[in-house]
C-alpha atoms as a PDB file:
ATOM      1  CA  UNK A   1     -19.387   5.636 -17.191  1.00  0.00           C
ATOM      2  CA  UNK A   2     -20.346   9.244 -17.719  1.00  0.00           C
ATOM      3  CA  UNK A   3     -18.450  12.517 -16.021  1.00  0.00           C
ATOM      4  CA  UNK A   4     -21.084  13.294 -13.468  1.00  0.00           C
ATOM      5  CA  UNK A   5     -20.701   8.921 -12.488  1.00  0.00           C
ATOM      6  CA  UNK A   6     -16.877   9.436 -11.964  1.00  0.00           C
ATOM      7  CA  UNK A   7     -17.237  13.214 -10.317  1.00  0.00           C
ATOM      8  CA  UNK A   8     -20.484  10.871  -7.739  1.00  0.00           C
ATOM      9  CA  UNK A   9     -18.190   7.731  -7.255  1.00  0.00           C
ATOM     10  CA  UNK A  10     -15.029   9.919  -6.639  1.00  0.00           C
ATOM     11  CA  UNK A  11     -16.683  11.489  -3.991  1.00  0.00           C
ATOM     12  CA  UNK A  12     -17.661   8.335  -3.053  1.00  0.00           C
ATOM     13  CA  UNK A  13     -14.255   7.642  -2.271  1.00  0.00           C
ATOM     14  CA  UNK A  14     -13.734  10.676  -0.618  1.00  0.00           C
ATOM     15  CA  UNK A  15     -11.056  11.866  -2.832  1.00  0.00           C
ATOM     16  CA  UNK A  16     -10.119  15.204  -4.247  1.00  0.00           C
ATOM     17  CA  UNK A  17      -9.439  15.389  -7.976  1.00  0.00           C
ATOM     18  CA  UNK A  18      -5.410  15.008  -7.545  1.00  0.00           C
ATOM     19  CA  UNK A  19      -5.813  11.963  -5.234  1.00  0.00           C
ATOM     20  CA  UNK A  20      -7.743  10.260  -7.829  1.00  0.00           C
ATOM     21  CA  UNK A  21      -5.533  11.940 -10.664  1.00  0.00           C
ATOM     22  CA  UNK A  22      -2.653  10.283  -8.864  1.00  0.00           C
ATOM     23  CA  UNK A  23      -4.434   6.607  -7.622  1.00  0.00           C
ATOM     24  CA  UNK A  24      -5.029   6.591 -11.482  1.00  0.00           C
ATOM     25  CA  UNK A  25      -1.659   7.660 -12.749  1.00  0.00           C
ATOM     26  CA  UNK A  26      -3.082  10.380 -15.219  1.00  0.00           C
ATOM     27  CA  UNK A  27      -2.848  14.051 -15.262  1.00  0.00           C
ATOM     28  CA  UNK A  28      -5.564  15.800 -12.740  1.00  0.00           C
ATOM     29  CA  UNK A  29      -6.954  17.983 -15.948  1.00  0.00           C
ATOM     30  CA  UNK A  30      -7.574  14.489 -17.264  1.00  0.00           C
ATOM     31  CA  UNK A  31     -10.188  13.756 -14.378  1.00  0.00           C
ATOM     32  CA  UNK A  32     -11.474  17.447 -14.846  1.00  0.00           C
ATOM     33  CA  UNK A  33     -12.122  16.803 -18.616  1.00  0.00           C
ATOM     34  CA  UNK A  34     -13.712  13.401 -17.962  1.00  0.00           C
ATOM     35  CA  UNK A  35     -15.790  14.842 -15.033  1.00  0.00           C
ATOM     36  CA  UNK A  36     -17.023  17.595 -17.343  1.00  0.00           C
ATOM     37  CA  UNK A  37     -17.740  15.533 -20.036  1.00  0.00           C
ATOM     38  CA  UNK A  38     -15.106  17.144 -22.629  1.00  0.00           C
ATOM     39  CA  UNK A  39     -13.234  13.660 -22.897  1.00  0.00           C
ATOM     40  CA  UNK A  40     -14.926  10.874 -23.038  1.00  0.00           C
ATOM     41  CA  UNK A  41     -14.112   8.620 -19.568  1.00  0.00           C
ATOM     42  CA  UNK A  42     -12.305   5.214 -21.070  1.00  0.00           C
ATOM     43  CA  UNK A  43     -13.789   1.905 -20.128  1.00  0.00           C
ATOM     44  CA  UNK A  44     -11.144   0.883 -18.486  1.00  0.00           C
ATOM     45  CA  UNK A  45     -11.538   4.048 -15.976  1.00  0.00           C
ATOM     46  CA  UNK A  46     -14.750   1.772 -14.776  1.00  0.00           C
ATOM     47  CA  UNK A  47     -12.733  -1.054 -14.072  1.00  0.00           C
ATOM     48  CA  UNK A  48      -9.867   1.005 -11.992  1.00  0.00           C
ATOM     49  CA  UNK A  49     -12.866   2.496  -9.890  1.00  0.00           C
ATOM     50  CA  UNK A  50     -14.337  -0.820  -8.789  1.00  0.00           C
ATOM     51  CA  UNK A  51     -10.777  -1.739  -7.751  1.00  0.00           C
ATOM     52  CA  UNK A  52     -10.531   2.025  -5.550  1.00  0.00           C
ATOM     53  CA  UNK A  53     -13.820   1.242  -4.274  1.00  0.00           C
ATOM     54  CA  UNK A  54     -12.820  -2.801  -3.121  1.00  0.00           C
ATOM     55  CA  UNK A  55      -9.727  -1.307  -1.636  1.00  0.00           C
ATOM     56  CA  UNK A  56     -11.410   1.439   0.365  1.00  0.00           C
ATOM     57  CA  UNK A  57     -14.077  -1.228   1.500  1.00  0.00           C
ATOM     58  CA  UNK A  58     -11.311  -3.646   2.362  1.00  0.00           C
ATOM     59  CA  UNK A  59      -9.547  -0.775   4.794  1.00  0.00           C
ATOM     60  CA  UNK A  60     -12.635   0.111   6.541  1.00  0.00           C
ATOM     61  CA  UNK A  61     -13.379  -3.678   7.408  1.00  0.00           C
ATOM     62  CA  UNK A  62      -9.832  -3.882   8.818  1.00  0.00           C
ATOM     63  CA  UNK A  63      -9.675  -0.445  10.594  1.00  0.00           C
ATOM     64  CA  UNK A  64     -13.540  -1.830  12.373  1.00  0.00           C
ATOM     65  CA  UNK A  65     -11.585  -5.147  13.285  1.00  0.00           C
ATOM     66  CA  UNK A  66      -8.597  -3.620  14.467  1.00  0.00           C
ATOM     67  CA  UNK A  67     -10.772  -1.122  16.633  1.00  0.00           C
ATOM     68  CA  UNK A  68     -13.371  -4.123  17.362  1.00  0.00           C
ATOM     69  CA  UNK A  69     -10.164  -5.850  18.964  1.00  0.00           C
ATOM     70  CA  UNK A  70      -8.841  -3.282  20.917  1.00  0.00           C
ATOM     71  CA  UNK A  71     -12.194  -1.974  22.323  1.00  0.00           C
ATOM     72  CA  UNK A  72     -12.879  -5.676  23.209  1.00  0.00           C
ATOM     73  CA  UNK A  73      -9.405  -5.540  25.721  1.00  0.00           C
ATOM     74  CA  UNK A  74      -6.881  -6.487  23.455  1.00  0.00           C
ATOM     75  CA  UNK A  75      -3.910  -4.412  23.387  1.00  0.00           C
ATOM     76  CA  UNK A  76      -2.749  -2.257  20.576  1.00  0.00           C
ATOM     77  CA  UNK A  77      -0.146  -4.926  19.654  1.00  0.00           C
ATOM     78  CA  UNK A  78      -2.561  -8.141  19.858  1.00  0.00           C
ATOM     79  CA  UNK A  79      -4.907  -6.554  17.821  1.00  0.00           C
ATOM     80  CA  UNK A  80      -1.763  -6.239  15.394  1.00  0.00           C
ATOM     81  CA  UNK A  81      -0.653  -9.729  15.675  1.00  0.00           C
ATOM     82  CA  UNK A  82      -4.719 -11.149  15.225  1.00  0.00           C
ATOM     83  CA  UNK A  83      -4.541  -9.116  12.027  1.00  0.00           C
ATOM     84  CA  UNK A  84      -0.949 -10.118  11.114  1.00  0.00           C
ATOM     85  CA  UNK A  85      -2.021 -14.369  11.532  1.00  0.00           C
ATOM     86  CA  UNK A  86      -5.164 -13.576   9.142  1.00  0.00           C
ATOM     87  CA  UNK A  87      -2.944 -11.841   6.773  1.00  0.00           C
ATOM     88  CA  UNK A  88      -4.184  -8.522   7.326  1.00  0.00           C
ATOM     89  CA  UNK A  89      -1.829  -6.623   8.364  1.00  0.00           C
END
């Protein structure tokens, strides 16, 4: 992965440079070095962003279900309990 694929997917995520910085447990000069191409971005890196990426796609599906229920007349605390007996919540 090069700097300007980690600045593009970052973004993707809609996170700032110290969200990232801390999903990733490094320093947030780290991701401005990598991102600028002074460092070279580990493999690994690749790997952690697929996983940011899975869990952001995985949210959105259960805020949409959550809102789905509600909107559909469940209550609030239904729409909890339908999540909590599929195990996502």
């Amino acid at each position: 992965m090069t700097g300007e694929e980690l600045q593009r997917r970052r973004k993707g995520l809609e996170m700032t440079q110290p969200q990232l910085a801390e999903a990733l447990g490094c320093d947030v000069m780290t991701i401005s070095r990598w991102e600028r191409g002074i460092h070279e971005v580990p493999p690994a890196i690749t790997l952690a962003m697929d996983a940011l990426g899975f869990r952001k796609y995985f949210e959105t599906n259960q805020n949409w279900l959550r809102e789905r229920l509600i909107a559909t007349g469940h209550s609030h605390s239904k729409a909890q309990e339908i999540m909590r007996a599929q195990g996502w919540a």
